[in-house]
C-alpha atoms as a PDB file:
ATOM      1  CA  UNK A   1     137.559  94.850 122.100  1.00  0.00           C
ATOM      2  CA  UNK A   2     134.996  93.133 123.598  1.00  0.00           C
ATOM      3  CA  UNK A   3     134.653  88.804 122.271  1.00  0.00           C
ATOM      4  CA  UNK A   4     131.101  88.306 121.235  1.00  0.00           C
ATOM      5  CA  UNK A   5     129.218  85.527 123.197  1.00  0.00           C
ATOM      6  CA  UNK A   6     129.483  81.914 121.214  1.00  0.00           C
ATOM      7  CA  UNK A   7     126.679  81.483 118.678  1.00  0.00           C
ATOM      8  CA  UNK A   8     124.188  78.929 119.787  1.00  0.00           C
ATOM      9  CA  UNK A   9     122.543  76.427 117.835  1.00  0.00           C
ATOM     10  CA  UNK A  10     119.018  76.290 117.197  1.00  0.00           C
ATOM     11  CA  UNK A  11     117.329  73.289 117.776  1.00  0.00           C
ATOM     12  CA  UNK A  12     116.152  71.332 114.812  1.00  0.00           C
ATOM     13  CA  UNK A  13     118.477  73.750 112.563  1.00  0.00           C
ATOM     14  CA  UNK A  14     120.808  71.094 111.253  1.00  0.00           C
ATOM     15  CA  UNK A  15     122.927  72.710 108.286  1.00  0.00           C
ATOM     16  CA  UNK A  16     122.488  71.160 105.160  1.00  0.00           C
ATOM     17  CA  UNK A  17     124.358  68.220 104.166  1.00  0.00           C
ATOM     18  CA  UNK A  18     127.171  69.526 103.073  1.00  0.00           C
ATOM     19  CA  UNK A  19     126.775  72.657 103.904  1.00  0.00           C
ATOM     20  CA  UNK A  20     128.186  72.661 107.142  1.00  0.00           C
ATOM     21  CA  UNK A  21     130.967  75.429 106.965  1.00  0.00           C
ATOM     22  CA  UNK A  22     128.993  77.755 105.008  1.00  0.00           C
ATOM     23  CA  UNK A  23     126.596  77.735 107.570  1.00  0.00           C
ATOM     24  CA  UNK A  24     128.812  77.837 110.598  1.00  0.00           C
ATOM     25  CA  UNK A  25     129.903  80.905 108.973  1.00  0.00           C
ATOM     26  CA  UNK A  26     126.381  82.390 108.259  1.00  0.00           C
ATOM     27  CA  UNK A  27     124.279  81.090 110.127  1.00  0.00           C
ATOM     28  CA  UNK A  28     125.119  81.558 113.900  1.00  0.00           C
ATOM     29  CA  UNK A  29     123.830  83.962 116.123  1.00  0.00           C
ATOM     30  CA  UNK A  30     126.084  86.491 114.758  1.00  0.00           C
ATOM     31  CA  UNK A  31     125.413  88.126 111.644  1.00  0.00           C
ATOM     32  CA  UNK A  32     128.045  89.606 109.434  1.00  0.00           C
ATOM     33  CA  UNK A  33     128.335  91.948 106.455  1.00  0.00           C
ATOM     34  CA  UNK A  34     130.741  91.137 103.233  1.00  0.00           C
ATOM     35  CA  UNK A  35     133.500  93.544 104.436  1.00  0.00           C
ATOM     36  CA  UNK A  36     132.624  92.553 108.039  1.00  0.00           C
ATOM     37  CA  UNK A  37     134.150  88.899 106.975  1.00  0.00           C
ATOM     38  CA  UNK A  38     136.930  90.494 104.483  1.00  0.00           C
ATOM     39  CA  UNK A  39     138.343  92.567 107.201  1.00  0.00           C
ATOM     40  CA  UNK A  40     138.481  89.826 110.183  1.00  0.00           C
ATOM     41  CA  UNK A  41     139.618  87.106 107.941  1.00  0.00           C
ATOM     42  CA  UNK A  42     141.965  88.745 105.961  1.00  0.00           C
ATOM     43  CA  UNK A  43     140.696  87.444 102.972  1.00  0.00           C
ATOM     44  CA  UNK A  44     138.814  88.441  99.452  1.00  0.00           C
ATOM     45  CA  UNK A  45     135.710  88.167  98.864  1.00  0.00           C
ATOM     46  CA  UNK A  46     136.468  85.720  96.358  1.00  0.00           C
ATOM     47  CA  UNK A  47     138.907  83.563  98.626  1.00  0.00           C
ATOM     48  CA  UNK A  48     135.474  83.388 100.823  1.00  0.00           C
ATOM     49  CA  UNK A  49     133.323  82.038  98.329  1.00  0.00           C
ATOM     50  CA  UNK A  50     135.539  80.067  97.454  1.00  0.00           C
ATOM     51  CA  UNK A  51     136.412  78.300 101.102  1.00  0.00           C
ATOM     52  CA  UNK A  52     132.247  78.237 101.307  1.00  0.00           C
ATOM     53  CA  UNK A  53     132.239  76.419  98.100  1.00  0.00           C
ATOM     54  CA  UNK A  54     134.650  74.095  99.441  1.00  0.00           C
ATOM     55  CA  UNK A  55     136.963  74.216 102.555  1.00  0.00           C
ATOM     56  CA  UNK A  56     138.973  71.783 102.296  1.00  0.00           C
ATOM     57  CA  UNK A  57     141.119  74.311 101.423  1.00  0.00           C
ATOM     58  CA  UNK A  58     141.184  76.285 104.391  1.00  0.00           C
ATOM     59  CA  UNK A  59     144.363  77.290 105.945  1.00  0.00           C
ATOM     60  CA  UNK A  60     145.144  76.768 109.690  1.00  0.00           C
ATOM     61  CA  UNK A  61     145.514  80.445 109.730  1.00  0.00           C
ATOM     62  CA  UNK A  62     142.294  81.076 108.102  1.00  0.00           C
ATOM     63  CA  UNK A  63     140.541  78.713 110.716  1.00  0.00           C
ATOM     64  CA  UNK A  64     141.860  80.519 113.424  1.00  0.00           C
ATOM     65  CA  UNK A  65     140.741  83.767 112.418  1.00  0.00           C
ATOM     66  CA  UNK A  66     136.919  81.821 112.012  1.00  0.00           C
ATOM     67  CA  UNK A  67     136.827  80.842 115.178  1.00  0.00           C
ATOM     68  CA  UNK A  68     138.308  83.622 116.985  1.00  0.00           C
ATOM     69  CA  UNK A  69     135.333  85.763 114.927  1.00  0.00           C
ATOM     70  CA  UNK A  70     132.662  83.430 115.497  1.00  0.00           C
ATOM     71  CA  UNK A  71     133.941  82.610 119.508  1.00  0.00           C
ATOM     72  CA  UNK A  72     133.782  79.280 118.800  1.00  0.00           C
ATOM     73  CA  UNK A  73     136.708  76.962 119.396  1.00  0.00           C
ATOM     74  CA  UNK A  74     139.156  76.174 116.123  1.00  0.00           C
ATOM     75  CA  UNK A  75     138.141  72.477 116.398  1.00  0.00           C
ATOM     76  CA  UNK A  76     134.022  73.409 115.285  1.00  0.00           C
ATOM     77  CA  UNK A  77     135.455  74.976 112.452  1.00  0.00           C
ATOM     78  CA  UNK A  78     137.965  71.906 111.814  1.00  0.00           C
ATOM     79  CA  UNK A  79     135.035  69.419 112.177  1.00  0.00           C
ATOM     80  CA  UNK A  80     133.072  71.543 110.079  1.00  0.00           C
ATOM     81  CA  UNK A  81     135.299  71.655 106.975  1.00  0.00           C
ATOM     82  CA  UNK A  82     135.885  68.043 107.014  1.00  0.00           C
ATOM     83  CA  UNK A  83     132.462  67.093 107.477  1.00  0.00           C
ATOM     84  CA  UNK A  84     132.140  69.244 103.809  1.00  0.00           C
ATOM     85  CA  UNK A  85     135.267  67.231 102.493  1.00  0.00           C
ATOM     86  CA  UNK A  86     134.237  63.453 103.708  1.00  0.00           C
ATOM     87  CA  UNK A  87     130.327  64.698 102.150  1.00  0.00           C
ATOM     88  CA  UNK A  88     131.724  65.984  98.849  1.00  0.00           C
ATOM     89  CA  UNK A  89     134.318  62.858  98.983  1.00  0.00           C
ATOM     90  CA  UNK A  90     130.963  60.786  99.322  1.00  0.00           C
ATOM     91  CA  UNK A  91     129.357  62.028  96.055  1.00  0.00           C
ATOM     92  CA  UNK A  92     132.265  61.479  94.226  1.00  0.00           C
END
């Protein structure tokens, strides 16, 4: 199966403050579908929402399968969920 090319970042399209994993994941170049995402990361729907909602939560596993879907490397997706952590940490 062919790897899609790396999503690329528009300019001036900084994700939302804290909002940064939810957008990695739906907001790249790449657009998925639902089932698209439930199938390739193994996961509910629910389990989704939920690691949207917050991903600090987010297995190494789960990671993985991110960035091998989105062809980006595992440590965007790291940097990404802890950027959501240290901003919800922030309100709190």
């Amino acid at each position: 199966m062919k790897t899609p090319s790396p999503p690329s970042a528009l300019p001036g399209a900084a994700p939302p403050a804290g909002q940064q994993f939810s957008h990695l994941l739906r907001h790249g170049r790449f657009s998925f579908t639902e089932r698209e995402l439930q199938e390739h990361l193994q996961m509910t729907y629910r389990t989704i929402k939920q690691r949207e909602a917050d991903p600090s939560g987010l297995t190494v596993a789960e990671a993985l399968r991110v960035a091998e879907l989105l062809a980006v490397p595992v440590q965007t997706v790291l940097d990404a969920a802890l950027a959501d952590a240290q901003a919800a940490g922030a309100k709190q």
